[in-house]
C-alpha atoms as a PDB file:
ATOM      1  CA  UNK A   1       0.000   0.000   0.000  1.00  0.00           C
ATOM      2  CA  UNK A   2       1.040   3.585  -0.718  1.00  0.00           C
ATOM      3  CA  UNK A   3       2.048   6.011   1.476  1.00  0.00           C
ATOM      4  CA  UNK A   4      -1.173   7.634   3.080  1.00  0.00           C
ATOM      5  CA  UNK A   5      -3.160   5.385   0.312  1.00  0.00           C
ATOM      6  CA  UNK A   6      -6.660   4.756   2.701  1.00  0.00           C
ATOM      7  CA  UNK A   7     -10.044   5.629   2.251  1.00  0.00           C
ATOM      8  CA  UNK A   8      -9.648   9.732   3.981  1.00  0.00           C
ATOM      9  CA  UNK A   9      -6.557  10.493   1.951  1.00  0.00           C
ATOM     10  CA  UNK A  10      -8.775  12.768   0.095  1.00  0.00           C
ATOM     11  CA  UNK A  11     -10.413  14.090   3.332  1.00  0.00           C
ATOM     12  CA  UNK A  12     -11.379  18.034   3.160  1.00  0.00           C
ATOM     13  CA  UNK A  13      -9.300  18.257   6.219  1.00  0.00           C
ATOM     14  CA  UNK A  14      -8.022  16.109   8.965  1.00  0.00           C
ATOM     15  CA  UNK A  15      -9.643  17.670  12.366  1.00  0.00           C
ATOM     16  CA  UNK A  16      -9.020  17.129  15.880  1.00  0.00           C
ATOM     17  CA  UNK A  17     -12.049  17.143  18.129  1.00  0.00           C
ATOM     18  CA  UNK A  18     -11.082  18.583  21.899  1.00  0.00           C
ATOM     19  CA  UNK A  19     -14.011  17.582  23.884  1.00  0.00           C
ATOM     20  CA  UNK A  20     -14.718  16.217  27.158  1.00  0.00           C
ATOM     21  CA  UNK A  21     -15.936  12.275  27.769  1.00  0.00           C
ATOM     22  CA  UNK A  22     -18.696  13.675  29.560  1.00  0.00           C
ATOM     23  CA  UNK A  23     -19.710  14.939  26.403  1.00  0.00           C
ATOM     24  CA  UNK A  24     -18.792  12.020  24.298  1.00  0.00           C
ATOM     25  CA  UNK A  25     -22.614  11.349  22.907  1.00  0.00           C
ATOM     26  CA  UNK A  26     -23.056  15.108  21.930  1.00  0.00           C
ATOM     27  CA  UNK A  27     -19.699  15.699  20.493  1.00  0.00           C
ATOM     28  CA  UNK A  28     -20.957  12.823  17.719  1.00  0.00           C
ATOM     29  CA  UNK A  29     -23.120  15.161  16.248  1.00  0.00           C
ATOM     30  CA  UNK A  30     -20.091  17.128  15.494  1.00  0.00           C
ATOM     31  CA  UNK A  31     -17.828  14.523  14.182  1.00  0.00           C
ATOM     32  CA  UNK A  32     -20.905  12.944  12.481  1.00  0.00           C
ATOM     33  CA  UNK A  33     -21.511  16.617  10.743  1.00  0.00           C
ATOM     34  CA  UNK A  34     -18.418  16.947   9.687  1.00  0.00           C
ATOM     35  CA  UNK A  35     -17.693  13.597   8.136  1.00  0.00           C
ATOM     36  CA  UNK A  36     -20.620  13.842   5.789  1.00  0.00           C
ATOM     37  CA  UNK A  37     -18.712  17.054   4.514  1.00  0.00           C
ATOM     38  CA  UNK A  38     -15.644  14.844   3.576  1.00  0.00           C
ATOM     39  CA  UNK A  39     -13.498  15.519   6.945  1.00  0.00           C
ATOM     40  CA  UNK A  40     -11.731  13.365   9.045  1.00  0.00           C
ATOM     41  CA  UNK A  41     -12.564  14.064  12.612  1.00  0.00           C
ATOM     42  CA  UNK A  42     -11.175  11.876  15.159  1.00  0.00           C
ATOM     43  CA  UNK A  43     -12.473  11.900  18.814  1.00  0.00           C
ATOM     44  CA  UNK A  44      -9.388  11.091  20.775  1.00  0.00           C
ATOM     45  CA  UNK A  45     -10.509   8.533  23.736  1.00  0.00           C
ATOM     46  CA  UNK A  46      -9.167   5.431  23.935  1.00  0.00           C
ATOM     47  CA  UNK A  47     -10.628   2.904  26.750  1.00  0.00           C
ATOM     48  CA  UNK A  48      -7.244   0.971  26.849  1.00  0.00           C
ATOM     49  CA  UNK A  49      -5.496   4.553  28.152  1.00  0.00           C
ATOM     50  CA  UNK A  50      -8.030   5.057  31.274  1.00  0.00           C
ATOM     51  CA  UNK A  51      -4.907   3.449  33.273  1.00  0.00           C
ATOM     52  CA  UNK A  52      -3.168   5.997  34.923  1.00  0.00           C
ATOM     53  CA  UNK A  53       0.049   4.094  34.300  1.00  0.00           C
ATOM     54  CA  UNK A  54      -0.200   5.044  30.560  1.00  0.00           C
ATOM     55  CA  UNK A  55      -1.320   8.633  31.046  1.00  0.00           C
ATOM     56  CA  UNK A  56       2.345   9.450  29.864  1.00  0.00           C
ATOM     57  CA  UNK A  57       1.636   7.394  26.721  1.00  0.00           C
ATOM     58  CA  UNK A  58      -1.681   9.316  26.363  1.00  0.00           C
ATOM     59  CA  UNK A  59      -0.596  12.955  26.259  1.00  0.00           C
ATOM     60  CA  UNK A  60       2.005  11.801  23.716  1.00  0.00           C
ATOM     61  CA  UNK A  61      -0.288  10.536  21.488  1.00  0.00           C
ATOM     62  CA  UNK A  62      -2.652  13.330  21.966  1.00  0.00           C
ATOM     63  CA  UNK A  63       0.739  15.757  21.114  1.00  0.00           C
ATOM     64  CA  UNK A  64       1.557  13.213  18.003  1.00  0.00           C
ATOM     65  CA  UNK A  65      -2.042  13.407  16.396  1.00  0.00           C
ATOM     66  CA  UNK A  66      -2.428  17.555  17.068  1.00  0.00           C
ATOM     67  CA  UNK A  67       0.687  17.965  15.321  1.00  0.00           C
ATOM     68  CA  UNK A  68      -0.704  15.594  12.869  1.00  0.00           C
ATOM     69  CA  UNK A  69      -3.592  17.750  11.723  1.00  0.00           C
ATOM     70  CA  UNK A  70      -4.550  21.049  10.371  1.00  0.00           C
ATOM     71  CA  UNK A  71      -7.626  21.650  11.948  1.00  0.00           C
ATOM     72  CA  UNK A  72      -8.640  22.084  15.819  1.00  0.00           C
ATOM     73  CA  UNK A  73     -12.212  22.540  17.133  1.00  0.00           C
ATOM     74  CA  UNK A  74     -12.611  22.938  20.973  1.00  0.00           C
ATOM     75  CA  UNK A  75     -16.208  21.455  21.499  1.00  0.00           C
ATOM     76  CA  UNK A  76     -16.789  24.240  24.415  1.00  0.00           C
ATOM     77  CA  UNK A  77     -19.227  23.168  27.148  1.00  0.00           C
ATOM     78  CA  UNK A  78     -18.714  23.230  31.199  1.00  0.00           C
ATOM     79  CA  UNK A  79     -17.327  19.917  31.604  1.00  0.00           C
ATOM     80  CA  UNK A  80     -14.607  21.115  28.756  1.00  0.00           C
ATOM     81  CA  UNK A  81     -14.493  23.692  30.851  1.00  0.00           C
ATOM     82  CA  UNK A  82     -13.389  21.754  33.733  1.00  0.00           C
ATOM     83  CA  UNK A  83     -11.071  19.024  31.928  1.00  0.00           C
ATOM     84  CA  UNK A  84      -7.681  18.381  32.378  1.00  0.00           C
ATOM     85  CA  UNK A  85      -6.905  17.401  29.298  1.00  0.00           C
ATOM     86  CA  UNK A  86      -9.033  19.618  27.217  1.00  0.00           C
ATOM     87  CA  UNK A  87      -6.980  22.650  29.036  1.00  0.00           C
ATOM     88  CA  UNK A  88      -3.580  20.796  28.134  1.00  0.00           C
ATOM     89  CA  UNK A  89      -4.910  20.239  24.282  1.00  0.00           C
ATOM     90  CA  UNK A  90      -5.720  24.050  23.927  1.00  0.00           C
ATOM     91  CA  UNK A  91      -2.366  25.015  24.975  1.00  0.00           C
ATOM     92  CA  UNK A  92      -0.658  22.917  23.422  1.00  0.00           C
ATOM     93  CA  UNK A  93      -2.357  23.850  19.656  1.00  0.00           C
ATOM     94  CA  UNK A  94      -1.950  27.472  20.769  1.00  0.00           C
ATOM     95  CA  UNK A  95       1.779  26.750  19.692  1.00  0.00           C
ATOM     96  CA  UNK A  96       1.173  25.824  16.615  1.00  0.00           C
ATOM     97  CA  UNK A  97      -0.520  29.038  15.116  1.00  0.00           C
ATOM     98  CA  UNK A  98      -0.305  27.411  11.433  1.00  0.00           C
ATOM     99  CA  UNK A  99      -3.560  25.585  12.598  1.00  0.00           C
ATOM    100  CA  UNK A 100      -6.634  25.727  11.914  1.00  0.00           C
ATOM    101  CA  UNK A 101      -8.686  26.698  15.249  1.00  0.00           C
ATOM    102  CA  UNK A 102     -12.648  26.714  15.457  1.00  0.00           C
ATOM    103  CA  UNK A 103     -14.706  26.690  19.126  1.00  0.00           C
ATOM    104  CA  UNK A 104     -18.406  25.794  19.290  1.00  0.00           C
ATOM    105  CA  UNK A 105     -20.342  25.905  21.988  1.00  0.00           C
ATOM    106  CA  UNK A 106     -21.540  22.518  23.124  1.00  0.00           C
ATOM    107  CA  UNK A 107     -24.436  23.965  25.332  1.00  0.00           C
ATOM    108  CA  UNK A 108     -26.276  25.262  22.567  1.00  0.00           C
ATOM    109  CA  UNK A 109     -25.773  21.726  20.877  1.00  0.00           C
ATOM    110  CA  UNK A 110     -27.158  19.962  23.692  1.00  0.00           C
ATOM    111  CA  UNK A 111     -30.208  21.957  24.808  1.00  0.00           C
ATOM    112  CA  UNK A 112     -31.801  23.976  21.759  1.00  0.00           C
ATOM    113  CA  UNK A 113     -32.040  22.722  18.333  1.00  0.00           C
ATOM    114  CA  UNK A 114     -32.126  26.790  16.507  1.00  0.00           C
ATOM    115  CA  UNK A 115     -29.110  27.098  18.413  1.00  0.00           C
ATOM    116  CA  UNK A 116     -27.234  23.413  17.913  1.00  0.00           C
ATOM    117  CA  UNK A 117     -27.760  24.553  13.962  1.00  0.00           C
ATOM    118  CA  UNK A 118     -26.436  28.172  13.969  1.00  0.00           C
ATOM    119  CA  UNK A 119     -23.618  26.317  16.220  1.00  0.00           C
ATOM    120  CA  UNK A 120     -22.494  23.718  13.643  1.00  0.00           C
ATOM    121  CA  UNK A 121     -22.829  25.896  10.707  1.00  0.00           C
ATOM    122  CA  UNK A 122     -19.492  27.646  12.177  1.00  0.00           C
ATOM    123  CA  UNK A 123     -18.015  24.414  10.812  1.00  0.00           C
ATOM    124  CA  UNK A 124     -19.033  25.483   7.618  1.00  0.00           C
ATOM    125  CA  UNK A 125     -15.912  28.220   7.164  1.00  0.00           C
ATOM    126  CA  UNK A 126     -13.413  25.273   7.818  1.00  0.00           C
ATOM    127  CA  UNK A 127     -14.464  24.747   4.136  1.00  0.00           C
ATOM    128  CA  UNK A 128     -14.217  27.778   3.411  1.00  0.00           C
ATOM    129  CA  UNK A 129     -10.755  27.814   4.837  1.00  0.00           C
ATOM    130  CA  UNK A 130      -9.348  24.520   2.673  1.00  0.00           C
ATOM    131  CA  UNK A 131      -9.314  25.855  -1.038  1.00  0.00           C
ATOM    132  CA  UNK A 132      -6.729  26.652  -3.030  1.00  0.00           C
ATOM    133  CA  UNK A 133      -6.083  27.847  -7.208  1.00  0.00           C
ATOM    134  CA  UNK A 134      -2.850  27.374  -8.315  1.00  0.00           C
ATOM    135  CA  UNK A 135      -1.563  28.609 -11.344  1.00  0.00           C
ATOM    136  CA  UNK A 136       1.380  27.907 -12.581  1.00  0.00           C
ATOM    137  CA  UNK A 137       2.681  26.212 -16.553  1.00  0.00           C
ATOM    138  CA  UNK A 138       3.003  22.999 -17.374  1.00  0.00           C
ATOM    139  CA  UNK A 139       6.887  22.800 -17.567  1.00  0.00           C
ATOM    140  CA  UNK A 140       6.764  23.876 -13.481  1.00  0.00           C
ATOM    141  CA  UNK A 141       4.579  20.996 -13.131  1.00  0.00           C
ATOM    142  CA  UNK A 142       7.008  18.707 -11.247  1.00  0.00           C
ATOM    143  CA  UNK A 143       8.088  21.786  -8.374  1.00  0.00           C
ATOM    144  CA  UNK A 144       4.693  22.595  -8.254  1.00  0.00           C
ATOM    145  CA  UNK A 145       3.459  18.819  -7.697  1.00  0.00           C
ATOM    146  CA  UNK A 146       5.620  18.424  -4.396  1.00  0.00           C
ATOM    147  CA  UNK A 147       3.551  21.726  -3.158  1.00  0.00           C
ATOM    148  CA  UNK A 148       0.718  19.999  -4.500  1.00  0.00           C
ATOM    149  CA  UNK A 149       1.396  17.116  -2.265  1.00  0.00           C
ATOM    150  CA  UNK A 150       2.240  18.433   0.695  1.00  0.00           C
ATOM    151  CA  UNK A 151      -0.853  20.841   0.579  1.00  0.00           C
ATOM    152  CA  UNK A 152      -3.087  18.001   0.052  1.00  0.00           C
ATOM    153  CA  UNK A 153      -1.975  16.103   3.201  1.00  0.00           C
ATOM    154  CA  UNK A 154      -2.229  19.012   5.199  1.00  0.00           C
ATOM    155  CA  UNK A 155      -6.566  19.307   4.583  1.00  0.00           C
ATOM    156  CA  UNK A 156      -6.073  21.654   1.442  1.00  0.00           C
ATOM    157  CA  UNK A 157      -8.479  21.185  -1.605  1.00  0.00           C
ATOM    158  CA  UNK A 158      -6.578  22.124  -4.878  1.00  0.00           C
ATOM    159  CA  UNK A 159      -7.975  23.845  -7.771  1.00  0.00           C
ATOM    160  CA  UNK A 160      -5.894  23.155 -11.354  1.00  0.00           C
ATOM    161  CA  UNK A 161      -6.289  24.654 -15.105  1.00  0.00           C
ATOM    162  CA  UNK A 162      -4.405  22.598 -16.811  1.00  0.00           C
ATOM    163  CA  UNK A 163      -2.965  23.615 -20.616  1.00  0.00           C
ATOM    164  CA  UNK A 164      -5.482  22.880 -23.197  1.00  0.00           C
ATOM    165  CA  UNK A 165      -6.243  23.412 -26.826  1.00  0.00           C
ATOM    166  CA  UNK A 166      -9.753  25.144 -25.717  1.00  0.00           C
ATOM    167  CA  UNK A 167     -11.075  28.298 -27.101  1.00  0.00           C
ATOM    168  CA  UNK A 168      -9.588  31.386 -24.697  1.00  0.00           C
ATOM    169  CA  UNK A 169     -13.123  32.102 -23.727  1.00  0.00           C
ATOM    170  CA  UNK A 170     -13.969  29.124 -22.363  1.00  0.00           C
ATOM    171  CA  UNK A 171     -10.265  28.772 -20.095  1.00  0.00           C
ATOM    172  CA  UNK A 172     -11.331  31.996 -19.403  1.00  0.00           C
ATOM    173  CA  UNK A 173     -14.523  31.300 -18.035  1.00  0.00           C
ATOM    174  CA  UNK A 174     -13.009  28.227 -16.298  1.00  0.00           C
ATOM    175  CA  UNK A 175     -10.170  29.830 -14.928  1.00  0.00           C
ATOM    176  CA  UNK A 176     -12.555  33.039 -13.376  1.00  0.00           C
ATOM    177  CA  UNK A 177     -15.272  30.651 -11.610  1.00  0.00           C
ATOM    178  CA  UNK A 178     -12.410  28.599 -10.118  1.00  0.00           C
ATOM    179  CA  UNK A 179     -10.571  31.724  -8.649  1.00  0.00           C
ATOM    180  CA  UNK A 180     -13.907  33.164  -7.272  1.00  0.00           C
ATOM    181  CA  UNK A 181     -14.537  30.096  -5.538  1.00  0.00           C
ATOM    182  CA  UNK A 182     -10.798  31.009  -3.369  1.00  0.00           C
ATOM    183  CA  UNK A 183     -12.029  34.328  -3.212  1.00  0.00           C
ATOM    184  CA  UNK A 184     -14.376  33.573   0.231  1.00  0.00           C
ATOM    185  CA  UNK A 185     -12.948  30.120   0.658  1.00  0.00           C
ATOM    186  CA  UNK A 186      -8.963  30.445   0.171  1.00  0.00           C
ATOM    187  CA  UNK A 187      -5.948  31.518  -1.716  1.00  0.00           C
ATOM    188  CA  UNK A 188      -4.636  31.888  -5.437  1.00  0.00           C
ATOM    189  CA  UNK A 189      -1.517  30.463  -5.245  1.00  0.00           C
ATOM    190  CA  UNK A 190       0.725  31.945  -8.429  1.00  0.00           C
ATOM    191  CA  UNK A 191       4.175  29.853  -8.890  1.00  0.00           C
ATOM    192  CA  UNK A 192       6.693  32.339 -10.699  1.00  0.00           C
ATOM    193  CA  UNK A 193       9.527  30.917 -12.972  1.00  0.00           C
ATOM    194  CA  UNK A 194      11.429  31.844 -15.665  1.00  0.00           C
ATOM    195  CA  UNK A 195       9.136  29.567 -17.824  1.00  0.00           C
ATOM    196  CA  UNK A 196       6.388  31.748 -17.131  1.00  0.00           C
ATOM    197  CA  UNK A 197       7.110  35.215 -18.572  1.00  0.00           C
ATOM    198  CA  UNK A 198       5.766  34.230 -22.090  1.00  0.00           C
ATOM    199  CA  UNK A 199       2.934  31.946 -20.840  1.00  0.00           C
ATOM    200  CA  UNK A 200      -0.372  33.781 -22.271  1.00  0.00           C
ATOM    201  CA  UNK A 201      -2.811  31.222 -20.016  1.00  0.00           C
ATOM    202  CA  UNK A 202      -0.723  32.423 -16.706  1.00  0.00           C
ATOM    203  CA  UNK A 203      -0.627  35.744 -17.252  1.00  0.00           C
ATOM    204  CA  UNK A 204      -4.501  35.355 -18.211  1.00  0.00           C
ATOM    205  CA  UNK A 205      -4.935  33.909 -14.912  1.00  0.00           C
ATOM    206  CA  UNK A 206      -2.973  36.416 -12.690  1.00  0.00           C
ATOM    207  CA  UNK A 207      -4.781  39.173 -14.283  1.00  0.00           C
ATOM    208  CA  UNK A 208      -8.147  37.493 -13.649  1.00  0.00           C
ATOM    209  CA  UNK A 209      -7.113  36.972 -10.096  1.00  0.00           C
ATOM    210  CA  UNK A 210      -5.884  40.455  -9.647  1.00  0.00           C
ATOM    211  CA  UNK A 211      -9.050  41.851 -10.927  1.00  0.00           C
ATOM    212  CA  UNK A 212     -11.011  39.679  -8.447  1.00  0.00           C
ATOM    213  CA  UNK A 213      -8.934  41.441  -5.949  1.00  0.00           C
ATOM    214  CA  UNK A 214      -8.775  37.694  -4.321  1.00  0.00           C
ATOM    215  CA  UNK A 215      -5.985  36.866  -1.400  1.00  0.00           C
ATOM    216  CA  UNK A 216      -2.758  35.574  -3.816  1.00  0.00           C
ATOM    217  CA  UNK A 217       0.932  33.849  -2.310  1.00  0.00           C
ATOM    218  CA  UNK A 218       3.715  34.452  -4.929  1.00  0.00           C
ATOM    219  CA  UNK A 219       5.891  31.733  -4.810  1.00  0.00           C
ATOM    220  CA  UNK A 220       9.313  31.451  -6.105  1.00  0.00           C
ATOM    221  CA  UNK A 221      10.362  28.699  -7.850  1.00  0.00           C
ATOM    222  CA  UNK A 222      13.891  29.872  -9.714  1.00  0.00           C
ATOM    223  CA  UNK A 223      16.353  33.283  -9.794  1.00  0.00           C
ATOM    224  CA  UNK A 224      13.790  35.043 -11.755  1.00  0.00           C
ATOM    225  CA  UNK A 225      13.446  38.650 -10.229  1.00  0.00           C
ATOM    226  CA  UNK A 226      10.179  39.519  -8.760  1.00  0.00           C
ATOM    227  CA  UNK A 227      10.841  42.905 -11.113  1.00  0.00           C
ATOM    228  CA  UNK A 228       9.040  40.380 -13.771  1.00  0.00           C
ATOM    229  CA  UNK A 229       6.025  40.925 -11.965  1.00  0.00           C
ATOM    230  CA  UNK A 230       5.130  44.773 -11.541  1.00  0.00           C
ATOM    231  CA  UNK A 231       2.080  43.223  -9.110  1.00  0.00           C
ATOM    232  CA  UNK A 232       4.437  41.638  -6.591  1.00  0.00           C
ATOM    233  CA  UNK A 233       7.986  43.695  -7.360  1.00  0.00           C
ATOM    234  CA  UNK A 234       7.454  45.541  -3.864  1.00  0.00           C
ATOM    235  CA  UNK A 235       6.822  42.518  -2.178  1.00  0.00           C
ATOM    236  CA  UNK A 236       8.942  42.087   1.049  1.00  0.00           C
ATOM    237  CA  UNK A 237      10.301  38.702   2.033  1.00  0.00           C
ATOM    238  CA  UNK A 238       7.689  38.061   4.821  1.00  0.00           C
ATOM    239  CA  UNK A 239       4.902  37.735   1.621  1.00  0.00           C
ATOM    240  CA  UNK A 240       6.256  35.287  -0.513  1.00  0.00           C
ATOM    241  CA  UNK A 241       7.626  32.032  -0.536  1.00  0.00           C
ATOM    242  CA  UNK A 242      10.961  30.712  -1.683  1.00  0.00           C
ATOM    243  CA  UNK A 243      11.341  27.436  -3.246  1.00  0.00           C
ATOM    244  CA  UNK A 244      14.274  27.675  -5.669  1.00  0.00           C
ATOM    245  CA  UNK A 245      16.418  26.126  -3.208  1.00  0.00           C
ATOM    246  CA  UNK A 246      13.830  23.080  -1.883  1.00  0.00           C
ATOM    247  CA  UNK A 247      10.673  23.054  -0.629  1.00  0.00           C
ATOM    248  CA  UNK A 248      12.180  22.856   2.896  1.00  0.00           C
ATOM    249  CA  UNK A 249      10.082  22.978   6.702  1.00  0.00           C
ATOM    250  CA  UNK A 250      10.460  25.765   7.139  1.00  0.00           C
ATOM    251  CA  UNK A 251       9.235  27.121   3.871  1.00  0.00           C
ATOM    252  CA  UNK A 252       6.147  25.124   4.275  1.00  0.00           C
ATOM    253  CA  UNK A 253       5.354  26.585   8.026  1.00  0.00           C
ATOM    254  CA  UNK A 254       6.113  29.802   5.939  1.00  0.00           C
ATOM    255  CA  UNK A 255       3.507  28.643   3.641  1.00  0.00           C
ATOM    256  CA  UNK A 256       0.960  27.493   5.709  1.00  0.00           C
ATOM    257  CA  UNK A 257       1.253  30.449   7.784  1.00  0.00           C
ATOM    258  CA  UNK A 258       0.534  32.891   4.871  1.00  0.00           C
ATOM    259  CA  UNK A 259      -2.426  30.906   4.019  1.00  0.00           C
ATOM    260  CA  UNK A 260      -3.685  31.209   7.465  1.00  0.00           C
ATOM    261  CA  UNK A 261      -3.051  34.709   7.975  1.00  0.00           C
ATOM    262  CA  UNK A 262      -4.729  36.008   4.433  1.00  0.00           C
ATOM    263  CA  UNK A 263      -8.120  34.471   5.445  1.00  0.00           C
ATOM    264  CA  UNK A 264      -8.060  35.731   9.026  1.00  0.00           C
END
């Protein structure tokens, strides 16, 4: 079997569910909400780790999995409140401010059905968070598929044009409804190379997307000078990302970050 080759590979986004096991029954409405909208939510209690001689083993695991995913939601209630371990979880994604972090109120969930809706339909903007356009050319394909990758592991849903033989007005059209879809519910990610100065489709699409006045990541894939690009040649280190040397951690934190900070 492949690497990460299972049935939620293609998951919206893999969430962790801090909750209380005094809420356990309640906080399945949650999980069970948003696994019908193609996330993986795991509920983190094992009956095996109840043994105080393993509560070592437990926090680890806990640490491992947060670490793991891109999306925390504290189900808030007064047992939460008043738990140990939900306390320790909080803190310890408040250290990782690449995340993803959503609270709901578990009250309103439990006692008052106008209220349980208007509560889960906060998930809703995790969506919202998860999408991303990237445009790039077709000889950048192999860079850009290691972003690709990585991205899609981390909960992010990836938009594509790919080069065609279509009629401009249709990649157009195409192209614009894909990028307004990011402009609520992500990022335009625009991959700049050498190979893209005489690329009609990419320039196509970074007008569109400028136009749209959408959220867009430059992201440097070779020596070419941002001067190539009168949109981004002011652009300070701190807004773009730089790949020519390897798509190392820290440029991905760098990345994620960015991502995180333009829908905020």
């Amino acid at each position: 079997m492949k690497k990460n080759e299972h049935l939620e590979k293609k998951a919206n986004g893999w969430v962790f569910l801090s909750h209380s096991s005094e809420d356990y029954q309640d906080v399945k409405i949650v999980r069970d909400y948003l696994e019908r909208r193609g996330f993986s939510a795991i509920m983190f209690y094992l009956k095996s780790l109840e043994d105080p001689k393993h509560q070592k083993l437990t926090q680890k695991l806990i640490e491992w999995e947060i670490e793991a995913r891109n999306i925390f939601v504290l189900c808030n209630s007064n047992n939460a409140q008043k738990s140990d371990w939900v306390q320790k979880e909080v803190a310890l994604v408040e250290s990782f401010p690449e995340k993803i972090y959503e609270t709901i109120d578990m009250e309103n969930i439990k006692y008052n059905r106008y209220r349980k809706d208007k509560e889960l339909s906060k998930l809703k903007s995790l969506i919202s968070k998860n999408s991303l356009f990237f445009s790039y050319v077709k000889k950048d394909e192999e860079q850009v598929e290691s972003i690709s990758i990585f991205l899609n592991e981390y909960g992010f849903q990836i938009f594509k044009e790919k080069d065609t033989n279509e009629k401009e007005d249709n990649i157009s059209f195409r192209i614009k409804n894909a990028i307004e879809t990011t402009i609520n519910e992500g990022a335009v990610l625009i991959f700049l190379s050498s190979n893209v100065i005489d690329s009609k489709q990419f320039w196509m699409e970074k007008n569109i997307a400028l136009n749209l006045t959408t959220f867009i990541i430059p992201i440097l894939l070779d020596d070419v000078p941002l001067s190539c690009f009168s949109a981004f040649a002011n652009f300070d280190d701190s807004k773009y990302v730089d790949v020519k040397d390897g798509f190392n951690d820290e440029e991905k934190m760098k990345l994620i970050q960015l991502i995180k900070e333009g829908k905020e």
